[in-house]
PDB file of N, CA and C in Angstrom:
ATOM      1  N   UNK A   1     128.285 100.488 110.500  1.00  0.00           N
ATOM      2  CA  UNK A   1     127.373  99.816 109.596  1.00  0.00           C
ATOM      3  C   UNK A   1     126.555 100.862 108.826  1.00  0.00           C
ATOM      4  N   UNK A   2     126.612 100.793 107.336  1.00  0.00           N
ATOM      5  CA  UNK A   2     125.617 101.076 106.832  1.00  0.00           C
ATOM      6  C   UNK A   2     124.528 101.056 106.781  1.00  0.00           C
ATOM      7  N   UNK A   3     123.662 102.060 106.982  1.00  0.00           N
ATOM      8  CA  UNK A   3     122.100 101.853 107.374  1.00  0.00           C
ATOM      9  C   UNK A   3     120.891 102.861 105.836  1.00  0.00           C
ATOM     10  N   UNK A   4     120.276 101.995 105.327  1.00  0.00           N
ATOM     11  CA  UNK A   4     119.516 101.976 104.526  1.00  0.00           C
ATOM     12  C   UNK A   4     118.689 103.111 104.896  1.00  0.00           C
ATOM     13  N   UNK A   5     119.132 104.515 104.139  1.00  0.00           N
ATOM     14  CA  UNK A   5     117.569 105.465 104.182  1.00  0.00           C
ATOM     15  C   UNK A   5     116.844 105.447 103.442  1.00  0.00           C
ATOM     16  N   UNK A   6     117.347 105.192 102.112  1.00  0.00           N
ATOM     17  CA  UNK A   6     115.790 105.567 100.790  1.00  0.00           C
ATOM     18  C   UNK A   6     116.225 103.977  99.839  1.00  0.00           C
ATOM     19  N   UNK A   7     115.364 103.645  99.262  1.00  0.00           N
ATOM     20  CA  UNK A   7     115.059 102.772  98.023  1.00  0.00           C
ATOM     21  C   UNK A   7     114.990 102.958  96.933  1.00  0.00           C
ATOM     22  N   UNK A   8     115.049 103.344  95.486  1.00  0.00           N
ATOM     23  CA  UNK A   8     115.253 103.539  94.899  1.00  0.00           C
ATOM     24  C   UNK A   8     115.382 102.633  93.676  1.00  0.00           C
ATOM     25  N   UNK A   9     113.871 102.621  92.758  1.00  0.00           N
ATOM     26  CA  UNK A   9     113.667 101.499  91.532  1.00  0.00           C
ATOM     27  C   UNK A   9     112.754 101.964  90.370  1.00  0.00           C
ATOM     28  N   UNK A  10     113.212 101.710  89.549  1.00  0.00           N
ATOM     29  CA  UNK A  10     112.099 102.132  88.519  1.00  0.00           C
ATOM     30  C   UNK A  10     111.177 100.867  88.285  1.00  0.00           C
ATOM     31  N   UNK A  11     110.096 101.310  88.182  1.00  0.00           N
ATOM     32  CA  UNK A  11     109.115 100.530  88.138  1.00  0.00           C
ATOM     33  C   UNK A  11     107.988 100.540  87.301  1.00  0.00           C
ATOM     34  N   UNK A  12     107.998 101.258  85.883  1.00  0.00           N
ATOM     35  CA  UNK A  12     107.316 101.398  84.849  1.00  0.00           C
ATOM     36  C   UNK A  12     108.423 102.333  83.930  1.00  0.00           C
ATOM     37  N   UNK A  13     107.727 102.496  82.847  1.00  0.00           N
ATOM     38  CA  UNK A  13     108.528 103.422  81.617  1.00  0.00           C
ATOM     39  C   UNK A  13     108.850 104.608  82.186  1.00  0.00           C
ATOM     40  N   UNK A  14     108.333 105.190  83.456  1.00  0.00           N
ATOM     41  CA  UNK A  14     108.568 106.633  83.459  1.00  0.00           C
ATOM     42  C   UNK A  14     108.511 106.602  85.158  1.00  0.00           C
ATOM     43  N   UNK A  15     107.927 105.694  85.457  1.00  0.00           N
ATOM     44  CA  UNK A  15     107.742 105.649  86.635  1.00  0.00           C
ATOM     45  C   UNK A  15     108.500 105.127  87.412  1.00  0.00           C
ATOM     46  N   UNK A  16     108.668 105.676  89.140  1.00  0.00           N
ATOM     47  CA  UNK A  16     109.707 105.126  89.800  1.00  0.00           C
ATOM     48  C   UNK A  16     109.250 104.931  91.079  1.00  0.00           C
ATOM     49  N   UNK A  17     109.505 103.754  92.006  1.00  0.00           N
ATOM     50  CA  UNK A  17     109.051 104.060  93.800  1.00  0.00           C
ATOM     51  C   UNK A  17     110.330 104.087  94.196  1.00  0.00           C
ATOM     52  N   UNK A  18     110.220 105.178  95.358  1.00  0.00           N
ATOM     53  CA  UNK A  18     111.027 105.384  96.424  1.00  0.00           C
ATOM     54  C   UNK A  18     110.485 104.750  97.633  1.00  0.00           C
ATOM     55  N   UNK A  19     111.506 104.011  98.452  1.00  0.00           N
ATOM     56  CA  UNK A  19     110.700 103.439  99.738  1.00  0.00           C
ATOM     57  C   UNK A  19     111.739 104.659 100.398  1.00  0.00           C
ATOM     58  N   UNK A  20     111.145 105.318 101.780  1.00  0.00           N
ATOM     59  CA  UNK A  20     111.657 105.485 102.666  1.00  0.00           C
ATOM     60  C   UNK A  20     111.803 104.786 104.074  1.00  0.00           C
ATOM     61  N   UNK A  21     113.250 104.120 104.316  1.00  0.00           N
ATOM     62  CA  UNK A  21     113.039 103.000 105.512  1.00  0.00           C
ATOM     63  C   UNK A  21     113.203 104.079 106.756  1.00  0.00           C
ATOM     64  N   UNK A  22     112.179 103.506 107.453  1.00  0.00           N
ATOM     65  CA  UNK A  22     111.683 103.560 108.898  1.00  0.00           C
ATOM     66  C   UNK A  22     111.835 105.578 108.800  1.00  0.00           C
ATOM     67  N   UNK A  23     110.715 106.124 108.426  1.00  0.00           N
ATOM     68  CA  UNK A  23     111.076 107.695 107.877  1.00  0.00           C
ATOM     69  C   UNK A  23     109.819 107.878 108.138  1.00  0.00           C
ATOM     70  N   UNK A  24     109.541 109.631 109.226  1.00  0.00           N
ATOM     71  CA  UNK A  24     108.466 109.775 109.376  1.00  0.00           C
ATOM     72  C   UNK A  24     107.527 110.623 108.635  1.00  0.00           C
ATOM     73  N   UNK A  25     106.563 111.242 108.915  1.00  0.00           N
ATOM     74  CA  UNK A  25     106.341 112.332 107.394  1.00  0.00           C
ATOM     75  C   UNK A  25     106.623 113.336 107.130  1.00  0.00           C
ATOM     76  N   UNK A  26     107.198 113.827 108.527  1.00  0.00           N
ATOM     77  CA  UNK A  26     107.856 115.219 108.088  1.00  0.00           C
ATOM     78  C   UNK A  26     109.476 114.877 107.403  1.00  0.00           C
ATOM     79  N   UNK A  27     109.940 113.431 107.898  1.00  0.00           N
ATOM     80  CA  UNK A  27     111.137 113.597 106.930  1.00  0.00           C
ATOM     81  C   UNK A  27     110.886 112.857 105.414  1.00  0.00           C
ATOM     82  N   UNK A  28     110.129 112.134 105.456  1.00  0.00           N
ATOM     83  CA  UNK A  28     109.518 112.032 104.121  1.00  0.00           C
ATOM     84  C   UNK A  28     109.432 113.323 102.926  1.00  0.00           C
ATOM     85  N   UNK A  29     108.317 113.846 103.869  1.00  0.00           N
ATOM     86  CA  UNK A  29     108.106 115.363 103.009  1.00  0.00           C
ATOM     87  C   UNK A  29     108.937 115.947 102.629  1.00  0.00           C
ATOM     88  N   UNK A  30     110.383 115.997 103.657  1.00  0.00           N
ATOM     89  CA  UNK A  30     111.188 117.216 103.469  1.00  0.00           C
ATOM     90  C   UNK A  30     112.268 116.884 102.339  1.00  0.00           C
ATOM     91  N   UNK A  31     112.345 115.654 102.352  1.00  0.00           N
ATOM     92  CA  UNK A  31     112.624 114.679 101.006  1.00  0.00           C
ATOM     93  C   UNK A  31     112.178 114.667  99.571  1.00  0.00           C
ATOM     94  N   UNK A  32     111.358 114.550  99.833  1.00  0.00           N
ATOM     95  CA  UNK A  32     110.078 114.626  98.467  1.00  0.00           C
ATOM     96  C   UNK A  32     110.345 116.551  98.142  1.00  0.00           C
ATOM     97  N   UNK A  33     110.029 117.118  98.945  1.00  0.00           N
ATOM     98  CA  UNK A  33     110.054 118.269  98.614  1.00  0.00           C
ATOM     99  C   UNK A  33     111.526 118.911  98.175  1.00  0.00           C
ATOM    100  N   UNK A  34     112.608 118.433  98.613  1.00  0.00           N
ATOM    101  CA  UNK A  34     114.051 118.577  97.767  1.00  0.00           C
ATOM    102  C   UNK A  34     114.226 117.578  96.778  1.00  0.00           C
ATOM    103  N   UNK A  35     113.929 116.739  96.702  1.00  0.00           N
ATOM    104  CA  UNK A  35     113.954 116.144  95.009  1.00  0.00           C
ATOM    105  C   UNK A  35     113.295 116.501  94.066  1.00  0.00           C
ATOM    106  N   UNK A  36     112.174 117.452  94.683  1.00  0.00           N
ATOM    107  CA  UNK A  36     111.512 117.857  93.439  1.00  0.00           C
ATOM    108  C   UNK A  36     111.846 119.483  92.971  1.00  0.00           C
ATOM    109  N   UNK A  37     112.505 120.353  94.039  1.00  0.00           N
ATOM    110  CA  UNK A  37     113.082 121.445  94.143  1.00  0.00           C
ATOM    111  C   UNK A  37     114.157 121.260  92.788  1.00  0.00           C
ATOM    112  N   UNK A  38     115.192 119.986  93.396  1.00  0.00           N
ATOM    113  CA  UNK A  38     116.455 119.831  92.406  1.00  0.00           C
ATOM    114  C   UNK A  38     115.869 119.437  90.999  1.00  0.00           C
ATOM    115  N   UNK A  39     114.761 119.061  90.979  1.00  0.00           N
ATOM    116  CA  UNK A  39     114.601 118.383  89.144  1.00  0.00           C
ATOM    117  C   UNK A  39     113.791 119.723  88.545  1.00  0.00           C
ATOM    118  N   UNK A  40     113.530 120.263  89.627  1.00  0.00           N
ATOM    119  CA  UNK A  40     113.249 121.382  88.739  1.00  0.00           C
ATOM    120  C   UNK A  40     113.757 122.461  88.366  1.00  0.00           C
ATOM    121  N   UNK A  41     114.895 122.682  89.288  1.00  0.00           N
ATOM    122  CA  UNK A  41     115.872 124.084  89.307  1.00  0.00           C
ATOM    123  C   UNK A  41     116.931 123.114  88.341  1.00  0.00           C
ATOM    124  N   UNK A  42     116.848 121.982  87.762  1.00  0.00           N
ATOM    125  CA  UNK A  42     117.803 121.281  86.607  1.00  0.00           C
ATOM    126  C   UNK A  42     117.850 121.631  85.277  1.00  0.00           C
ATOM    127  N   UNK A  43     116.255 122.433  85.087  1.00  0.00           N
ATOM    128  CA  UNK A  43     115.743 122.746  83.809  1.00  0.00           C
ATOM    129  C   UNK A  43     116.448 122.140  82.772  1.00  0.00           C
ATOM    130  N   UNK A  44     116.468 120.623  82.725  1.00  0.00           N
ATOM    131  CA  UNK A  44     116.592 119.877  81.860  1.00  0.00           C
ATOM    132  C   UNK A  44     115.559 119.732  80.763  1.00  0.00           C
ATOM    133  N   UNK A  45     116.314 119.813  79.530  1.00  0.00           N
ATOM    134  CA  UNK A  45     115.337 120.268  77.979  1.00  0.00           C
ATOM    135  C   UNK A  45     114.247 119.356  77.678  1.00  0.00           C
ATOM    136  N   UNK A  46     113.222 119.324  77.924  1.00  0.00           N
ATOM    137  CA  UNK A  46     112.161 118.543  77.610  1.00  0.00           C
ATOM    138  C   UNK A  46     111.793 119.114  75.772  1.00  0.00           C
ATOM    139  N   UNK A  47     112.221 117.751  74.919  1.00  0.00           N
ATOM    140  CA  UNK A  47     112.155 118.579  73.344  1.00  0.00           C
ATOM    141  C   UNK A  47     110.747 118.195  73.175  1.00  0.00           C
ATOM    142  N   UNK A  48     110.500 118.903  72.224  1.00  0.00           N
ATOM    143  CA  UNK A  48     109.276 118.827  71.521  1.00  0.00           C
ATOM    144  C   UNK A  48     108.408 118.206  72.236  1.00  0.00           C
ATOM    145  N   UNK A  49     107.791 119.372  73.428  1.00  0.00           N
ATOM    146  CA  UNK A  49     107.179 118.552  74.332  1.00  0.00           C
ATOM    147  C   UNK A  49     105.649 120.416  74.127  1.00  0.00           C
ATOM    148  N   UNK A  50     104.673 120.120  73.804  1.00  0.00           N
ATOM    149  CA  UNK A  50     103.542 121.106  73.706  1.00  0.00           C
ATOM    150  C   UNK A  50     103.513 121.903  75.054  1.00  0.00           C
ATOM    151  N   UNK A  51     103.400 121.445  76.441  1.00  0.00           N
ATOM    152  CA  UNK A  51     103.328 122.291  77.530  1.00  0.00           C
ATOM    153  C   UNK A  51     104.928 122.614  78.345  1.00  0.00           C
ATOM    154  N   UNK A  52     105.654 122.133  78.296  1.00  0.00           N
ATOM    155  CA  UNK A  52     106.923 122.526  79.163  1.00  0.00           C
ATOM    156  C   UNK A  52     107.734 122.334  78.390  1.00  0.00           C
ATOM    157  N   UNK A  53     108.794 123.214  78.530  1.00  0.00           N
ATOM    158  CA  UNK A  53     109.903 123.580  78.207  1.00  0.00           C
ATOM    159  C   UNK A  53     111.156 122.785  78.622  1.00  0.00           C
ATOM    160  N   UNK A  54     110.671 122.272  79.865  1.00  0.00           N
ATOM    161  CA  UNK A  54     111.524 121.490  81.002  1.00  0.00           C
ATOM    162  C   UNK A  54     110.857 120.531  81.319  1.00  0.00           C
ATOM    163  N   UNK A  55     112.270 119.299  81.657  1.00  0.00           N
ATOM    164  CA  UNK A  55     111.482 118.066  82.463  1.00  0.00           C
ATOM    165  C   UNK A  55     111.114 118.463  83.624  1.00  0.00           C
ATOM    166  N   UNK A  56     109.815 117.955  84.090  1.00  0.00           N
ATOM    167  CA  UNK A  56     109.026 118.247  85.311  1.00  0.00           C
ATOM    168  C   UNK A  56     108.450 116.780  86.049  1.00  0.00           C
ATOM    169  N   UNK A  57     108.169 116.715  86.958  1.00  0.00           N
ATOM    170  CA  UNK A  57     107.552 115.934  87.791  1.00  0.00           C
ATOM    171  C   UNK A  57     106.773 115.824  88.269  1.00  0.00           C
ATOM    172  N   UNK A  58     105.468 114.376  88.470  1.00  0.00           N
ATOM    173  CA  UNK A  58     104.425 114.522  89.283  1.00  0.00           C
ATOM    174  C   UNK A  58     105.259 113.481  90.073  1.00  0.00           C
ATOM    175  N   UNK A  59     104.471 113.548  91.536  1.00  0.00           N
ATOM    176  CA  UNK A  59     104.847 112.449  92.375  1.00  0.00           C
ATOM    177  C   UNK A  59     103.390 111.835  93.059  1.00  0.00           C
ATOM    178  N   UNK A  60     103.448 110.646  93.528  1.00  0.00           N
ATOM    179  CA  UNK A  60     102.311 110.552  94.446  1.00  0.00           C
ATOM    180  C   UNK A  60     103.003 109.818  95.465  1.00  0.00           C
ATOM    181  N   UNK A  61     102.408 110.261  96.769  1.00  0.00           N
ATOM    182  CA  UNK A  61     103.301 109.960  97.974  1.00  0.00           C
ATOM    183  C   UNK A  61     102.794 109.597  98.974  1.00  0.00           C
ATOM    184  N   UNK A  62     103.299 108.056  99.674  1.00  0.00           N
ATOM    185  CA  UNK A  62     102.479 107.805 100.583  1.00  0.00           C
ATOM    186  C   UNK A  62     103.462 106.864 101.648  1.00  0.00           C
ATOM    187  N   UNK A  63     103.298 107.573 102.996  1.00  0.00           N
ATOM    188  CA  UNK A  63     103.928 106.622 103.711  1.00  0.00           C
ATOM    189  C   UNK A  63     102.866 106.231 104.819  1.00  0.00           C
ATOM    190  N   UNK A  64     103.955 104.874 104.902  1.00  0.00           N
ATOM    191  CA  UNK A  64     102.724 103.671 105.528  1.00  0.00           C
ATOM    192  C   UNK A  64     103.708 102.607 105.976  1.00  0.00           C
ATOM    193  N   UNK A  65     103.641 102.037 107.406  1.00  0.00           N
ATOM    194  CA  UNK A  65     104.425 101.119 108.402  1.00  0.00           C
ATOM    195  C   UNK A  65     104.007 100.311 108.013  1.00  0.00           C
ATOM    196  N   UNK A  66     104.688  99.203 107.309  1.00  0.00           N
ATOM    197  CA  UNK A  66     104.121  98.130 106.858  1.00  0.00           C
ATOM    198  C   UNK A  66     103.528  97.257 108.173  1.00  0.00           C
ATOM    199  N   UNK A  67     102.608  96.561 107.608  1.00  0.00           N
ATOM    200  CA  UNK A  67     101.418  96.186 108.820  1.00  0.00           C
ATOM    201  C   UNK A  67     100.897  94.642 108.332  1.00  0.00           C
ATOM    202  N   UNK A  68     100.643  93.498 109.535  1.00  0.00           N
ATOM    203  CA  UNK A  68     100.510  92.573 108.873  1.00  0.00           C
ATOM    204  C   UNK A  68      99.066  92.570 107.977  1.00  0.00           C
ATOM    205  N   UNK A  69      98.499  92.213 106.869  1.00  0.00           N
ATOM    206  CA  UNK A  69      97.396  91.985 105.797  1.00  0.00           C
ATOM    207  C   UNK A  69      97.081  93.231 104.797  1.00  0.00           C
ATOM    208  N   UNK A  70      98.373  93.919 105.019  1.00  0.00           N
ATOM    209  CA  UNK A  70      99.182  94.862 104.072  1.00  0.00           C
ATOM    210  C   UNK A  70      99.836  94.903 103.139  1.00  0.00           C
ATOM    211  N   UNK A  71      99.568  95.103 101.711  1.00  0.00           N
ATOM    212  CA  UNK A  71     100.706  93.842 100.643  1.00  0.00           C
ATOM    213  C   UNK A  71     101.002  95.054 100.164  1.00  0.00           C
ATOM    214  N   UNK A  72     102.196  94.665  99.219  1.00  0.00           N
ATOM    215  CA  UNK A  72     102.856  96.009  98.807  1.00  0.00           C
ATOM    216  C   UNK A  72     102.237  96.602  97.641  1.00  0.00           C
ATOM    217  N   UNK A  73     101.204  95.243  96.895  1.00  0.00           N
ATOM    218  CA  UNK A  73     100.159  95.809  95.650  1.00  0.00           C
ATOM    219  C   UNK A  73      98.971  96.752  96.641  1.00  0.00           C
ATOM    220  N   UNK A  74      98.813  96.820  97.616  1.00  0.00           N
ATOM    221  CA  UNK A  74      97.913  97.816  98.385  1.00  0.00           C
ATOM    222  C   UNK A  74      98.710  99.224  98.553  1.00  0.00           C
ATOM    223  N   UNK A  75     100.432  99.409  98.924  1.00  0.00           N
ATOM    224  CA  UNK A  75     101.138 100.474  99.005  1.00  0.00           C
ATOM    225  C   UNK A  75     101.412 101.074  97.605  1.00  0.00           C
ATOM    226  N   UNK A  76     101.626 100.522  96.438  1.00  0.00           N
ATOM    227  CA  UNK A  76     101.306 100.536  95.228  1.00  0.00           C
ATOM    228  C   UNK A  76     100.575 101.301  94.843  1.00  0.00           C
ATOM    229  N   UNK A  77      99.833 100.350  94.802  1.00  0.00           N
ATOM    230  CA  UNK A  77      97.871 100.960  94.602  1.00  0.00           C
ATOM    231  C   UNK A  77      97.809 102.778  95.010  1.00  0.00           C
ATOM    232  N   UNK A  78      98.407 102.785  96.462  1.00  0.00           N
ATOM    233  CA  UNK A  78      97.609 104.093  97.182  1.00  0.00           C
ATOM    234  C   UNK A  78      98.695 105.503  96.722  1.00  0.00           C
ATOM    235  N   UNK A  79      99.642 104.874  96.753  1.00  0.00           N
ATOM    236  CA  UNK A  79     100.957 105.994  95.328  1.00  0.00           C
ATOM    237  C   UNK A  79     100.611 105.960  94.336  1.00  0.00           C
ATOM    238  N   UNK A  80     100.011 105.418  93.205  1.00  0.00           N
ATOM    239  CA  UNK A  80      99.810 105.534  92.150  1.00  0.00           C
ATOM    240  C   UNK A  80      98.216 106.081  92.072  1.00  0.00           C
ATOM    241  N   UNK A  81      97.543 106.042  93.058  1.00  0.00           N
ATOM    242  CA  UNK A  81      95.927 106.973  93.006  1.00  0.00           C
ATOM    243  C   UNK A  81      96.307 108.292  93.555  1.00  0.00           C
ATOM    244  N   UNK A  82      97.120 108.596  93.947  1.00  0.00           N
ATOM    245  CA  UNK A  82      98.114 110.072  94.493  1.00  0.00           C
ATOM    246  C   UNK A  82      98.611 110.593  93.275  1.00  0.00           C
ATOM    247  N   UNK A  83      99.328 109.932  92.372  1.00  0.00           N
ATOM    248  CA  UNK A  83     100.173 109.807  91.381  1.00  0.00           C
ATOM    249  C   UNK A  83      99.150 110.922  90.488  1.00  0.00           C
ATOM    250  N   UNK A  84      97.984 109.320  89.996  1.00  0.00           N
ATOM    251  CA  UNK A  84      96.571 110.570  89.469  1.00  0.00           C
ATOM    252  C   UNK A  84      96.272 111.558  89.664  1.00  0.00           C
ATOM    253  N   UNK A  85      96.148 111.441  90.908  1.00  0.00           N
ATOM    254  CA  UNK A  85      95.803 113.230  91.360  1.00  0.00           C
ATOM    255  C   UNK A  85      96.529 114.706  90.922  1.00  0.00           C
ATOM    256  N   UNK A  86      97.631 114.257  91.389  1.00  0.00           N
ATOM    257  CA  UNK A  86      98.837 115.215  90.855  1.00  0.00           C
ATOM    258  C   UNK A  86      98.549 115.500  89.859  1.00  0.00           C
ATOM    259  N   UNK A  87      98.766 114.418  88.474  1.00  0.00           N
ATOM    260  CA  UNK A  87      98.764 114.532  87.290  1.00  0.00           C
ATOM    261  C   UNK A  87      97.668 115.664  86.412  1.00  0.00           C
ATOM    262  N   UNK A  88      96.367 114.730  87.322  1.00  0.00           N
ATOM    263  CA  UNK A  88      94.869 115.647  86.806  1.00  0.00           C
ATOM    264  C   UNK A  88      94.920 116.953  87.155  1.00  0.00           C
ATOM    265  N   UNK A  89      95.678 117.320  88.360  1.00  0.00           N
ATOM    266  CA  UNK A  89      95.621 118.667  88.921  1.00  0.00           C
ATOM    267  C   UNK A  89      97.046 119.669  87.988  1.00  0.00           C
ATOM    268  N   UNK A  90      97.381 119.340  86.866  1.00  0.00           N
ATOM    269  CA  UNK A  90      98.040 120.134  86.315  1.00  0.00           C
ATOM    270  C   UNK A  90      99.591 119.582  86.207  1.00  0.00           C
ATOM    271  N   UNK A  91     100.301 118.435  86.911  1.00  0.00           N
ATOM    272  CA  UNK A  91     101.472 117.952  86.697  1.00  0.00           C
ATOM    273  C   UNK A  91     102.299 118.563  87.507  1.00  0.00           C
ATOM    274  N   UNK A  92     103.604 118.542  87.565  1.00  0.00           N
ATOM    275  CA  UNK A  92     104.249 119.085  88.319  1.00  0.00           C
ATOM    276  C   UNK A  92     104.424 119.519  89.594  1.00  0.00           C
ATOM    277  N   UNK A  93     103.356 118.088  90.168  1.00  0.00           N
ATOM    278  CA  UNK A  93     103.418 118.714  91.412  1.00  0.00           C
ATOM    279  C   UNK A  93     103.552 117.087  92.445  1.00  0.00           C
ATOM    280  N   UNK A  94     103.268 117.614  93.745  1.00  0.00           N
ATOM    281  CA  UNK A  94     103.228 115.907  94.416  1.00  0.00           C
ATOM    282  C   UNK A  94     102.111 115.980  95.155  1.00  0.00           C
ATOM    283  N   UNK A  95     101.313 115.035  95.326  1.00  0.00           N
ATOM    284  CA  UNK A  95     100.367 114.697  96.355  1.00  0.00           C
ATOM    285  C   UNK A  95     100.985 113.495  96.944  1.00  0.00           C
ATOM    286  N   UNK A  96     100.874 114.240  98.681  1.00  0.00           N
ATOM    287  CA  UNK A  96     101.394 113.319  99.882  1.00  0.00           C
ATOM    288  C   UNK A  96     100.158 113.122 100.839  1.00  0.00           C
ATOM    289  N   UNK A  97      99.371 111.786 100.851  1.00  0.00           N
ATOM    290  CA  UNK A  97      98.309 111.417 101.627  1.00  0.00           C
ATOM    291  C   UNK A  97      98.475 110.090 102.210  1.00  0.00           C
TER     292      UNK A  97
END
């Protein structure tokens, strides 16, 4: 049987969630931290773009056992205030909290 590791959806213009099923944080991390290794060693042409040369990535990252009075607009919510962070702190990077 096939068993479900990652999720995988876009979920705004640019934006995407990854669920990781039943994944702890060090394999989370070690995840997050090779997808963002590969999009960046891709140096795919970002045109006429003022700061990079290359497409780059922020991520915001958060894992969390879903729990009952836990909605997924709360798991949402706490990736996309991660998301911010990254972003404000220069881009290209991930915050995992």
């Amino acid at each position: 049987m096939l068993q479900l590791e990652y999720f995988v959806s876009r979920y705004g213009g640019d934006e995407f969630v990854i669920l990781g099923i039943n994944k702890s944080d060090e394999e989370l991390r070690d995840f997050i931290e090779k997808l963002f290794c590969n999009i960046n060693s891709a140096k795919m042409p970002f045109l006429d773009h003022m700061v990079f040369q290359h497409v780059t990535i922020s991520m915001g990252v958060v894992n969390k056992t879903v729990e009952s009075g836990y909605s997924l607009a709360e798991f949402i919510s706490s990736a996309d205030n991660n998301l911010y962070v990254a972003k404000k702190n220069g881009k290209n990077r991930y915050v995992f909290k």
